[in-house]
PDB file of N, CA and C in Angstrom:
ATOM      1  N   UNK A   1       0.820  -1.194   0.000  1.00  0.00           N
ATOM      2  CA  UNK A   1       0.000   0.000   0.000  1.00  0.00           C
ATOM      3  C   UNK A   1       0.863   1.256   0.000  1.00  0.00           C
ATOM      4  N   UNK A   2       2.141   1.505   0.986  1.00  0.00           N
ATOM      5  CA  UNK A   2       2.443   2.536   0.913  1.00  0.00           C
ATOM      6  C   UNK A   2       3.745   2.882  -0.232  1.00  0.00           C
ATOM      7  N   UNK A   3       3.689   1.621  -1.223  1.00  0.00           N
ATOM      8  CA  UNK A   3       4.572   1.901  -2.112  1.00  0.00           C
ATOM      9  C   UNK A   3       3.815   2.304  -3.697  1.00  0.00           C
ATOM     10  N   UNK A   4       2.405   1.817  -3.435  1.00  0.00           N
ATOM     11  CA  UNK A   4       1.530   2.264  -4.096  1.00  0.00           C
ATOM     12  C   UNK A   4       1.032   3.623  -4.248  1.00  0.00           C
ATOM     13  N   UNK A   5       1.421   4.675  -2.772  1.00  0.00           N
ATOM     14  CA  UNK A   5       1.213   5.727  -2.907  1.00  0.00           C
ATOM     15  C   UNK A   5       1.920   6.254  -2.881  1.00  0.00           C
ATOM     16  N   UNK A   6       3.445   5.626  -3.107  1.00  0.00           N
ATOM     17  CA  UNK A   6       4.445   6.733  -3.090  1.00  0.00           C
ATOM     18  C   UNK A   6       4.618   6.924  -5.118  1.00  0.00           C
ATOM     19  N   UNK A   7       4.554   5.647  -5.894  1.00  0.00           N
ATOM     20  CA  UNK A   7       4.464   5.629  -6.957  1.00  0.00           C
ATOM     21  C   UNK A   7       3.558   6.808  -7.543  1.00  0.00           C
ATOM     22  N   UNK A   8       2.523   7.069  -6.803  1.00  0.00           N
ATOM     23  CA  UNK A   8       1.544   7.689  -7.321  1.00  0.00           C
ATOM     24  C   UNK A   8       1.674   9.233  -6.782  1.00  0.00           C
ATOM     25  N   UNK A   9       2.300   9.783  -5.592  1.00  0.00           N
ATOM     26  CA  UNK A   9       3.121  10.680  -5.440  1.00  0.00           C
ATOM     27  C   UNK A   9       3.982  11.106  -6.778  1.00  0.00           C
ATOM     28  N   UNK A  10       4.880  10.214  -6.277  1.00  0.00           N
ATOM     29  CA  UNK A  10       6.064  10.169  -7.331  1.00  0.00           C
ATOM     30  C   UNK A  10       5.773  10.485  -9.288  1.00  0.00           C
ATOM     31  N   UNK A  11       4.637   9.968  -9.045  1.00  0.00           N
ATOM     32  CA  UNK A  11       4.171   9.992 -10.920  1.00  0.00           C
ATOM     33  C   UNK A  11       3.346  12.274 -10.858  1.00  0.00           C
ATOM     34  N   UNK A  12       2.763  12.585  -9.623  1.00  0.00           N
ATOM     35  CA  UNK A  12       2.313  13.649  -9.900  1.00  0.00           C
ATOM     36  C   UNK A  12       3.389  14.519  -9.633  1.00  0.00           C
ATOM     37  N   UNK A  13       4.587  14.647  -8.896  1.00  0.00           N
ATOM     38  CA  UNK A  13       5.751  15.245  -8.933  1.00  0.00           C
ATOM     39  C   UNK A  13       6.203  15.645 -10.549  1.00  0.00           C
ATOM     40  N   UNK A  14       6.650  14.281 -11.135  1.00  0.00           N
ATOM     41  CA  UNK A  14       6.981  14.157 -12.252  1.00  0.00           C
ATOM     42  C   UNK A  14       6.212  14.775 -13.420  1.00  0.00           C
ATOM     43  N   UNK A  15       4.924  14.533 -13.239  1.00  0.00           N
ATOM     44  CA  UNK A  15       4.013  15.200 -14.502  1.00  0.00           C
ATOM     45  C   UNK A  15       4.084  16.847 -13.999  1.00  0.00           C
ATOM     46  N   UNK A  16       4.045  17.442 -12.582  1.00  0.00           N
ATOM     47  CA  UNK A  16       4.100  18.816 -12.438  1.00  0.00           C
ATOM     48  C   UNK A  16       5.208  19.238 -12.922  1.00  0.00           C
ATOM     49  N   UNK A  17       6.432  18.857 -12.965  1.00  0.00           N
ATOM     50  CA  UNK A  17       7.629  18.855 -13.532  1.00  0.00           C
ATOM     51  C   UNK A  17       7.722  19.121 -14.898  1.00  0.00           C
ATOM     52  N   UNK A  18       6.906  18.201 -15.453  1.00  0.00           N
ATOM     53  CA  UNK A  18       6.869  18.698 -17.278  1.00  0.00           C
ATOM     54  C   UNK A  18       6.148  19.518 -16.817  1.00  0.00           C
ATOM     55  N   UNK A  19       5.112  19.494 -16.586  1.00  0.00           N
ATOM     56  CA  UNK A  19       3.954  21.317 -16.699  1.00  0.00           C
ATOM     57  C   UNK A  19       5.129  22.231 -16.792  1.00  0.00           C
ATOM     58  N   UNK A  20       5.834  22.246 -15.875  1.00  0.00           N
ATOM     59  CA  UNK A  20       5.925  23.757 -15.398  1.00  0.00           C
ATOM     60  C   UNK A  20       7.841  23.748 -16.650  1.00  0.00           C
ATOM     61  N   UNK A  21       8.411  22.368 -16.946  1.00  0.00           N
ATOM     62  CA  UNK A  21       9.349  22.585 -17.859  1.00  0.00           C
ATOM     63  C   UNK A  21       8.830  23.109 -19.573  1.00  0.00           C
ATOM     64  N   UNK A  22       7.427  23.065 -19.697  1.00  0.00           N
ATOM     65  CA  UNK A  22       6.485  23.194 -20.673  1.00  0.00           C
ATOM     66  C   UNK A  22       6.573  25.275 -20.502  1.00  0.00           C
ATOM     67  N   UNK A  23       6.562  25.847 -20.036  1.00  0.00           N
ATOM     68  CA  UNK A  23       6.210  26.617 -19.937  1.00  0.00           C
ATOM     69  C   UNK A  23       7.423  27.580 -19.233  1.00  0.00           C
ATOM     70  N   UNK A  24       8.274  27.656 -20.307  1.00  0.00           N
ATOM     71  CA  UNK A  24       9.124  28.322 -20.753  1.00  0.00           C
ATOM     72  C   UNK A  24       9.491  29.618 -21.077  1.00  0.00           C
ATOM     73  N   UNK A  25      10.400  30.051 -20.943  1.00  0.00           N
ATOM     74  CA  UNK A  25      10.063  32.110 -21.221  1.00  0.00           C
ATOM     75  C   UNK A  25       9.844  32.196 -22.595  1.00  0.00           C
ATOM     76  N   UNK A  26       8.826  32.990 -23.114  1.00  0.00           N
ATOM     77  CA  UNK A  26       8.390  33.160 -24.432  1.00  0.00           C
ATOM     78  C   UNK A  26       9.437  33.766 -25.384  1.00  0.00           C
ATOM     79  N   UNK A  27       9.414  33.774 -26.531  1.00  0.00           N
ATOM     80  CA  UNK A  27      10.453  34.484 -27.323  1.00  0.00           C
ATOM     81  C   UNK A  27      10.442  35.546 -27.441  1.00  0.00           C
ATOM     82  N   UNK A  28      11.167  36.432 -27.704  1.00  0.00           N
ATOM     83  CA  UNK A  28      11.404  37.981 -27.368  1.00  0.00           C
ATOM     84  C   UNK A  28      10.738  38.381 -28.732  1.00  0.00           C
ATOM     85  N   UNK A  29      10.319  39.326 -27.953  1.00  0.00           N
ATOM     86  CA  UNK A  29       9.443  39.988 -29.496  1.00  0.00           C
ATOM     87  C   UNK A  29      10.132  40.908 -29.790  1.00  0.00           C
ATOM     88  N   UNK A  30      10.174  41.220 -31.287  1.00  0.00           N
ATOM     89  CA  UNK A  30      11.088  42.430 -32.159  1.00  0.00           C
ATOM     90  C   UNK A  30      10.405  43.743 -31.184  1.00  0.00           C
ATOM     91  N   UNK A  31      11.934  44.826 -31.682  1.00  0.00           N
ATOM     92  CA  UNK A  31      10.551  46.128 -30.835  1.00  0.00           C
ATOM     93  C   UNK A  31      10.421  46.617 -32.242  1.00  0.00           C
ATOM     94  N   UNK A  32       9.351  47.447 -31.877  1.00  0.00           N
ATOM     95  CA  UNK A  32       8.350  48.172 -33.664  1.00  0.00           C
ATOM     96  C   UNK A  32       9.254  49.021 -34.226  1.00  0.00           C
ATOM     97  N   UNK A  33       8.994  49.356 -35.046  1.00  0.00           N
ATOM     98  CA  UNK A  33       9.927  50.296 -35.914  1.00  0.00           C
ATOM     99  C   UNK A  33       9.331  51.987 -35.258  1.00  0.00           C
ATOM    100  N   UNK A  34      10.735  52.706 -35.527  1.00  0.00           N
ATOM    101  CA  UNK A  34      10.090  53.920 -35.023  1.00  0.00           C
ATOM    102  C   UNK A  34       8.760  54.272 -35.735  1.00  0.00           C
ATOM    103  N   UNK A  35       8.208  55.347 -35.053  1.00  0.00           N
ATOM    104  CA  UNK A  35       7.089  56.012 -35.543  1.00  0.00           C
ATOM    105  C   UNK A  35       7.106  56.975 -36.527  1.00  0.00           C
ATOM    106  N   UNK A  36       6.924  56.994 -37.696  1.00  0.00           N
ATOM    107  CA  UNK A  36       7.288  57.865 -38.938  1.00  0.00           C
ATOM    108  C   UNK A  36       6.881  58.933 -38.094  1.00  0.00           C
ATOM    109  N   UNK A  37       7.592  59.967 -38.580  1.00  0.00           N
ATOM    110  CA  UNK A  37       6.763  61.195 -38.050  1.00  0.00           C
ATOM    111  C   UNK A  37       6.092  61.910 -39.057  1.00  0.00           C
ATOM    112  N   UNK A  38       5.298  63.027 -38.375  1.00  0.00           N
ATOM    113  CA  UNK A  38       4.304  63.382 -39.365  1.00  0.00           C
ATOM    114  C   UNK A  38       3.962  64.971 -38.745  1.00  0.00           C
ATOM    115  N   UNK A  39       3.093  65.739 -39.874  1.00  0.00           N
ATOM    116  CA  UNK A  39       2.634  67.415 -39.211  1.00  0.00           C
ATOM    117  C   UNK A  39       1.630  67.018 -38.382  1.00  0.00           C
ATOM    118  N   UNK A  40       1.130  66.241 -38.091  1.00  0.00           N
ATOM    119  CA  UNK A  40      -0.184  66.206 -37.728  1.00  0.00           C
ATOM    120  C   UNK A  40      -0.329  66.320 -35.834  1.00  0.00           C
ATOM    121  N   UNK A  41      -1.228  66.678 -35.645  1.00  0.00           N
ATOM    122  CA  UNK A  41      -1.259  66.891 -34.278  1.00  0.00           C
ATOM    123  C   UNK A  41      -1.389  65.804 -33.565  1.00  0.00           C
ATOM    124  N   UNK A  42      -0.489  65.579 -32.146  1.00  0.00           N
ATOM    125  CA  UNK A  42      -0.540  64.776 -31.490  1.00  0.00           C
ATOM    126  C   UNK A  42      -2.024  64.428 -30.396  1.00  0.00           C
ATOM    127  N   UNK A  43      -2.730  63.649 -30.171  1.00  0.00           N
ATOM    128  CA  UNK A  43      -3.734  63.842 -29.353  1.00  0.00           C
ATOM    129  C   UNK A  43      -3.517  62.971 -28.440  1.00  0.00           C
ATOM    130  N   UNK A  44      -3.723  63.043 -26.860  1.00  0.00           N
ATOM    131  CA  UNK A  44      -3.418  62.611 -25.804  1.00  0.00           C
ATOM    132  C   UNK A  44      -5.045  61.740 -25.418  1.00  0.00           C
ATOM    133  N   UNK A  45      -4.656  60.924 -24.608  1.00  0.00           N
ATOM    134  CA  UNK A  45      -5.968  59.934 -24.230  1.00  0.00           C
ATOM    135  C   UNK A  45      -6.450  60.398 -23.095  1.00  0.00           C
ATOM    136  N   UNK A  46      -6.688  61.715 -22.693  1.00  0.00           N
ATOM    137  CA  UNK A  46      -7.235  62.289 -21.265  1.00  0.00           C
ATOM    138  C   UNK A  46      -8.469  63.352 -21.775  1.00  0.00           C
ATOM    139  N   UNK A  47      -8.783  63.910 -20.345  1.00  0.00           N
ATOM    140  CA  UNK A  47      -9.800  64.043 -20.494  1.00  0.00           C
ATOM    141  C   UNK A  47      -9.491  65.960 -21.366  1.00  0.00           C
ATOM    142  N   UNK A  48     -10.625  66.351 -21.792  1.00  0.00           N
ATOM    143  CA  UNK A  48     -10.637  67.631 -22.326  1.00  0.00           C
ATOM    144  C   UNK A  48     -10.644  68.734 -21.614  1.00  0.00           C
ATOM    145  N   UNK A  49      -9.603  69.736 -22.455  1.00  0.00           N
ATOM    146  CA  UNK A  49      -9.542  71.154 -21.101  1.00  0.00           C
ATOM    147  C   UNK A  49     -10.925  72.175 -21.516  1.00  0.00           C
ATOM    148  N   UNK A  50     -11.744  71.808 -22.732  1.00  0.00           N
ATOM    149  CA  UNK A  50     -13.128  72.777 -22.545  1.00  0.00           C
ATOM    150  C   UNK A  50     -13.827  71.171 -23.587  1.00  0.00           C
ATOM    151  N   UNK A  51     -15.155  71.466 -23.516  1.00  0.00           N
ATOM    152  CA  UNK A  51     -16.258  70.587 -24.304  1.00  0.00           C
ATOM    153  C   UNK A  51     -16.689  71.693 -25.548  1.00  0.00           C
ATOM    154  N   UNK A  52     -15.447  72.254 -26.106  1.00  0.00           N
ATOM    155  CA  UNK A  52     -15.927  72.387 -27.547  1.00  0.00           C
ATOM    156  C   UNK A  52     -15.934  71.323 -28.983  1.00  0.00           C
ATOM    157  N   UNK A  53     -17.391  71.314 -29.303  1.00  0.00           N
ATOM    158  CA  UNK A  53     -17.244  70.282 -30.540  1.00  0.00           C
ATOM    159  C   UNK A  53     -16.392  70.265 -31.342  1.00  0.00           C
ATOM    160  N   UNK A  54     -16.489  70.981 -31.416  1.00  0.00           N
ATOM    161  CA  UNK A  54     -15.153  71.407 -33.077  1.00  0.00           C
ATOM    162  C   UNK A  54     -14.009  71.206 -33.006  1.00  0.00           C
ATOM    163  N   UNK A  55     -13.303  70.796 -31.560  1.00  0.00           N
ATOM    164  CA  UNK A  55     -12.250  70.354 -31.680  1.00  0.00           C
ATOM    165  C   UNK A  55     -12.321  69.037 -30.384  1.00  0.00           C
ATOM    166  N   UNK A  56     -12.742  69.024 -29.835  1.00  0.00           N
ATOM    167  CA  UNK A  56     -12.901  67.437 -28.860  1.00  0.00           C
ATOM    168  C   UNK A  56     -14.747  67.010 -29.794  1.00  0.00           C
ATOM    169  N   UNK A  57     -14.072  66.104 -30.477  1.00  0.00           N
ATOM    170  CA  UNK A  57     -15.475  65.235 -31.198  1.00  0.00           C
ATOM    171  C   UNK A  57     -15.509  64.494 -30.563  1.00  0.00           C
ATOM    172  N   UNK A  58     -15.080  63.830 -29.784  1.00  0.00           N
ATOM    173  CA  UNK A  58     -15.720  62.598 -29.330  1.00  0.00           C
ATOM    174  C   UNK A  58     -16.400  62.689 -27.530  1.00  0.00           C
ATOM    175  N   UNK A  59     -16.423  63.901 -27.391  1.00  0.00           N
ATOM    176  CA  UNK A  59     -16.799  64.306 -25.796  1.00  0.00           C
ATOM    177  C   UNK A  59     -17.731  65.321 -26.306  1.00  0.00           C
ATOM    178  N   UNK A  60     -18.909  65.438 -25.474  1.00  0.00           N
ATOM    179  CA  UNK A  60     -19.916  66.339 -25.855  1.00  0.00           C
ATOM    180  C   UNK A  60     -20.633  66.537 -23.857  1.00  0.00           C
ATOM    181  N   UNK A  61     -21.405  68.155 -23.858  1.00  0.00           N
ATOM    182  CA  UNK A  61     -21.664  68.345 -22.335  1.00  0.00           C
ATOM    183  C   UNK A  61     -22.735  67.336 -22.103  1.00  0.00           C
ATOM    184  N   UNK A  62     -23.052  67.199 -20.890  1.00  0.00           N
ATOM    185  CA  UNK A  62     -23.985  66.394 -20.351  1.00  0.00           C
ATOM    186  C   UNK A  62     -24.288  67.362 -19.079  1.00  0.00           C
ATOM    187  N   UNK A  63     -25.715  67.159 -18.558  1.00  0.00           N
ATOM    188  CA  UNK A  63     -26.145  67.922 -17.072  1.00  0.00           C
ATOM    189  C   UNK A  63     -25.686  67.822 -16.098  1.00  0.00           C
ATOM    190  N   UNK A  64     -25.319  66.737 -15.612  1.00  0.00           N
ATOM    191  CA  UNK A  64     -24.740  66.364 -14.463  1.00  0.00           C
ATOM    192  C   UNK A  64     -22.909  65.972 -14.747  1.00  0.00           C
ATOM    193  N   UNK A  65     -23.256  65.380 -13.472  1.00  0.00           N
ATOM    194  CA  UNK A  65     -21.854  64.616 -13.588  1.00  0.00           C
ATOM    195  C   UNK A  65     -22.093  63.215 -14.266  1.00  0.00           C
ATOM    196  N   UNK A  66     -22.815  62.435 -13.895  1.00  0.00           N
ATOM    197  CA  UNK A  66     -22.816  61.518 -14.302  1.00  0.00           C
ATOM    198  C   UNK A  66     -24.196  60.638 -15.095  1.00  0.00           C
ATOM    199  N   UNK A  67     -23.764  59.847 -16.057  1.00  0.00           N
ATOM    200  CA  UNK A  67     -24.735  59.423 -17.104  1.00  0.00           C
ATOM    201  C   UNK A  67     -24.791  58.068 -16.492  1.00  0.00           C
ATOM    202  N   UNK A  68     -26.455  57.555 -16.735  1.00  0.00           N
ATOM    203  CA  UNK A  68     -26.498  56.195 -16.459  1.00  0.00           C
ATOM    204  C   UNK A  68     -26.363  55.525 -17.722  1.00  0.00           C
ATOM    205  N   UNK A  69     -25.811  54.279 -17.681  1.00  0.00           N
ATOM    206  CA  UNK A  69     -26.169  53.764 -19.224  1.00  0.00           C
ATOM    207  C   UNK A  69     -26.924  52.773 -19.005  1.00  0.00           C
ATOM    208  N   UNK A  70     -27.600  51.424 -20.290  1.00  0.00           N
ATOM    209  CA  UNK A  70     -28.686  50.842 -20.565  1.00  0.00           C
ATOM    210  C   UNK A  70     -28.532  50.036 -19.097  1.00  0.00           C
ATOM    211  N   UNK A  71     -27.222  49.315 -18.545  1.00  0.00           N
ATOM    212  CA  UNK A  71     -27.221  48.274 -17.999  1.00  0.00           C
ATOM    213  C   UNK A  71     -27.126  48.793 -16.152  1.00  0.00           C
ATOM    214  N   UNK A  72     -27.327  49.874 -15.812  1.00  0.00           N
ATOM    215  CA  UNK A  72     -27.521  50.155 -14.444  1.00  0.00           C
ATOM    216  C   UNK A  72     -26.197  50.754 -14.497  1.00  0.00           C
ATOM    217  N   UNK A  73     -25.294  50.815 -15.428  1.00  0.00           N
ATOM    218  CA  UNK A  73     -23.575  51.635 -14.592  1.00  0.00           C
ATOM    219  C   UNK A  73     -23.729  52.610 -14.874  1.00  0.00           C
ATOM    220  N   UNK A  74     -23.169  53.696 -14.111  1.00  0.00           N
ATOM    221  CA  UNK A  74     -23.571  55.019 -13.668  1.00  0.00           C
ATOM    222  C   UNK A  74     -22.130  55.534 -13.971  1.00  0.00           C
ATOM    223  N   UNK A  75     -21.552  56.025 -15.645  1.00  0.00           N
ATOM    224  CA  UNK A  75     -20.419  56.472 -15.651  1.00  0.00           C
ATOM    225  C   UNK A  75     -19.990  58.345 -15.709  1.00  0.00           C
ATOM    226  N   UNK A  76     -18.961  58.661 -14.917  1.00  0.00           N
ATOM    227  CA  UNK A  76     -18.859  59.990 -14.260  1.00  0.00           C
ATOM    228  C   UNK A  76     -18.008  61.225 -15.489  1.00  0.00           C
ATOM    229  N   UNK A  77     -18.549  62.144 -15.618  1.00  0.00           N
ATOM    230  CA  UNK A  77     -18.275  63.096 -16.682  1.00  0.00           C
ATOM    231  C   UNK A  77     -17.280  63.529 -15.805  1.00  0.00           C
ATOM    232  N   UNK A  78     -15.786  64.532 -16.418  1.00  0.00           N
ATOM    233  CA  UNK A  78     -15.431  65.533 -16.258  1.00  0.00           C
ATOM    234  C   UNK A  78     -15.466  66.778 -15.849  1.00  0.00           C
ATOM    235  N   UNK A  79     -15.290  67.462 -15.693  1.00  0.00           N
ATOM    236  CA  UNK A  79     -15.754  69.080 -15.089  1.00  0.00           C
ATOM    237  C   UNK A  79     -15.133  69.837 -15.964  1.00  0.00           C
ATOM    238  N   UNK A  80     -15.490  70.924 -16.665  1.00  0.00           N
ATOM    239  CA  UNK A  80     -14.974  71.438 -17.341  1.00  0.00           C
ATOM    240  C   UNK A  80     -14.737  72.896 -17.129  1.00  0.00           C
ATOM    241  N   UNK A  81     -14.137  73.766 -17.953  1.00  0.00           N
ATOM    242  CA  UNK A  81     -14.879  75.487 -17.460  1.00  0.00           C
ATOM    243  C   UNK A  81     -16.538  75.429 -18.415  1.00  0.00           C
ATOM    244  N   UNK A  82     -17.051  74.833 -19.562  1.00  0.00           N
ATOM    245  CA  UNK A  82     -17.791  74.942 -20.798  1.00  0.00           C
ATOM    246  C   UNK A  82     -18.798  73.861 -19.588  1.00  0.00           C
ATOM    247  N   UNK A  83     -18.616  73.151 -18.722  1.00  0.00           N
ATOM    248  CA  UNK A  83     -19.659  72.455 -17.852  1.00  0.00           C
ATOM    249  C   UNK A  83     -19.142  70.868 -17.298  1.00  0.00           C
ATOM    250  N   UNK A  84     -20.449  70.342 -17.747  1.00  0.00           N
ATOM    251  CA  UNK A  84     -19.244  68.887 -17.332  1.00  0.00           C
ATOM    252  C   UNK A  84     -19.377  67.897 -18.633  1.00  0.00           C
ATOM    253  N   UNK A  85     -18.341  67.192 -19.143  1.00  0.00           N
ATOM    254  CA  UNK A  85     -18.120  66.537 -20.249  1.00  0.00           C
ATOM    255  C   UNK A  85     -17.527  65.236 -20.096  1.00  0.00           C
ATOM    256  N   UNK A  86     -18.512  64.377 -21.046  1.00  0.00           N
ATOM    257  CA  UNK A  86     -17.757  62.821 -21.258  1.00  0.00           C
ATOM    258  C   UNK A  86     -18.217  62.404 -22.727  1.00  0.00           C
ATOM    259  N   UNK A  87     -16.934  61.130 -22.475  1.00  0.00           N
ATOM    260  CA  UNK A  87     -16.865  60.970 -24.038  1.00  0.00           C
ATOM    261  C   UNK A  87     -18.679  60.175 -24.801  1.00  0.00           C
ATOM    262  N   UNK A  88     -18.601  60.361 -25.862  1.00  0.00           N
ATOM    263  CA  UNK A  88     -19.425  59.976 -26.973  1.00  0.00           C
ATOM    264  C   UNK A  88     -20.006  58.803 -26.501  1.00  0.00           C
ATOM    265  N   UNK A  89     -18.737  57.976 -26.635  1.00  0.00           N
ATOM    266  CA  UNK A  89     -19.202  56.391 -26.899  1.00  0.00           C
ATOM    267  C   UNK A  89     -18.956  55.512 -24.940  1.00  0.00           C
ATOM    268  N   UNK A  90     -19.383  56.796 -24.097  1.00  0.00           N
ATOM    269  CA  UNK A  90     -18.860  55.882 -22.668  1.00  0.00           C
ATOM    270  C   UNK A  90     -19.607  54.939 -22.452  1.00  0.00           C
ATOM    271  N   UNK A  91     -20.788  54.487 -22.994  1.00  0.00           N
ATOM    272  CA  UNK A  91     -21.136  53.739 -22.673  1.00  0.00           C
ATOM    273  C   UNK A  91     -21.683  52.270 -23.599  1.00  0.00           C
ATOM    274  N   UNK A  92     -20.445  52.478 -24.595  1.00  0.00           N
ATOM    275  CA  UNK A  92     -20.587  51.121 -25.641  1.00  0.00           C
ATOM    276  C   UNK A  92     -20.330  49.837 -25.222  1.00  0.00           C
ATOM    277  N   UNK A  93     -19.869  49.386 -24.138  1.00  0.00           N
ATOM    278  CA  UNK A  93     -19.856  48.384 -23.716  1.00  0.00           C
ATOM    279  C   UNK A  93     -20.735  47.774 -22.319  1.00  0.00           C
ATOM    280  N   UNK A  94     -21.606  48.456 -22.277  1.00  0.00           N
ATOM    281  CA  UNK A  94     -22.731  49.116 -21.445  1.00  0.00           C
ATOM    282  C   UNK A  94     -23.990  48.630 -21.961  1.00  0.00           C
ATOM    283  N   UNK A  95     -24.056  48.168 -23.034  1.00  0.00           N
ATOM    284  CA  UNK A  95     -25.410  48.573 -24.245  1.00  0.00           C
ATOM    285  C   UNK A  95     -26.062  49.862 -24.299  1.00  0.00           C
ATOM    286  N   UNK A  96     -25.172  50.805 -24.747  1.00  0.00           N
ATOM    287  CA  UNK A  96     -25.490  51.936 -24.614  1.00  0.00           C
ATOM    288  C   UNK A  96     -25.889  52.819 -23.782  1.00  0.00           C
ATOM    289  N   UNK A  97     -26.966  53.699 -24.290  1.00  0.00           N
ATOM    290  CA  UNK A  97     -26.922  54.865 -25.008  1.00  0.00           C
ATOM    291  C   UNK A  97     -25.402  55.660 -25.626  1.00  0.00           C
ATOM    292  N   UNK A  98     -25.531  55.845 -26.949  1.00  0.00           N
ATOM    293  CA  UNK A  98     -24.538  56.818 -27.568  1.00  0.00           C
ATOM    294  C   UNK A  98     -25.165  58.164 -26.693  1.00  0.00           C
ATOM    295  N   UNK A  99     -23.775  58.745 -25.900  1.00  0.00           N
ATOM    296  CA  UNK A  99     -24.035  59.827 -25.019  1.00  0.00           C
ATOM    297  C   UNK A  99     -24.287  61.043 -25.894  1.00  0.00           C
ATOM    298  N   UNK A 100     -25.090  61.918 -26.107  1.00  0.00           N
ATOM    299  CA  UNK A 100     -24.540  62.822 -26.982  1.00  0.00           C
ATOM    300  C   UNK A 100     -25.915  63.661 -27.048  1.00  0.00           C
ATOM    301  N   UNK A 101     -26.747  64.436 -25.825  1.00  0.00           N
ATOM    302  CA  UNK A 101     -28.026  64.754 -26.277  1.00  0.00           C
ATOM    303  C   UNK A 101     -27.951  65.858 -27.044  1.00  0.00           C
ATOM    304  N   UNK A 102     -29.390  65.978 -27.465  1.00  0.00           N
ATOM    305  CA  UNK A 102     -29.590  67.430 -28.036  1.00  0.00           C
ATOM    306  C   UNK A 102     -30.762  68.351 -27.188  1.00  0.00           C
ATOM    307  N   UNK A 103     -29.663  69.333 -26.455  1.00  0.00           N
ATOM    308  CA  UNK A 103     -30.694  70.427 -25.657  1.00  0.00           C
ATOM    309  C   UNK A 103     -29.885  71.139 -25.678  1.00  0.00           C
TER     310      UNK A 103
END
């Protein structure tokens, strides 16, 4: 009996052994080529210093601070000097509403 469970010890040692010799440091990935450069304006992933359309399209004002969307999450606008602002699409993974009223 107790050579029966040492075998059987002994066999899950061994198979954890390949697992973990299986799983190896991955191969180094190339790094990207620089970034061509270009005239074009750089745009940063934060929030906007006013809620003008014409130049932040994808943020438009809202009343409050915060918008509910379809599924109960309650996501929080910005403050702006122009009021308080969040983006367009905050709540696409939400099932909506596209934020964006007209008043």
């Amino acid at each position: 009996m107790r050579r029966q469970t040492r075998m059987q010890w002994m066999g899950m040692v061994s198979g954890a052994g390949m697992l973990l010799l299986a799983c190896g440091p991955e191969a180094a990935q190339p790094a990207p080529a620089e970034a061509a450069t270009s005239d074009q304006e750089v745009r940063a992933m934060a929030p906007p210093t006013s809620c003008d359309p014409s130049v932040d399209l994808d943020w438009c004002l809202v009343r409050s601070n915060r918008v509910q969307c379809a599924d109960g999450f309650q996501m929080y606008a910005y403050s702006t000097p122009d009021g308080w602002c969040i983006e367009r699409d905050i709540c696409k993974n939400h099932r909506g509403p596209i934020i964006c009223p007209n008043w």
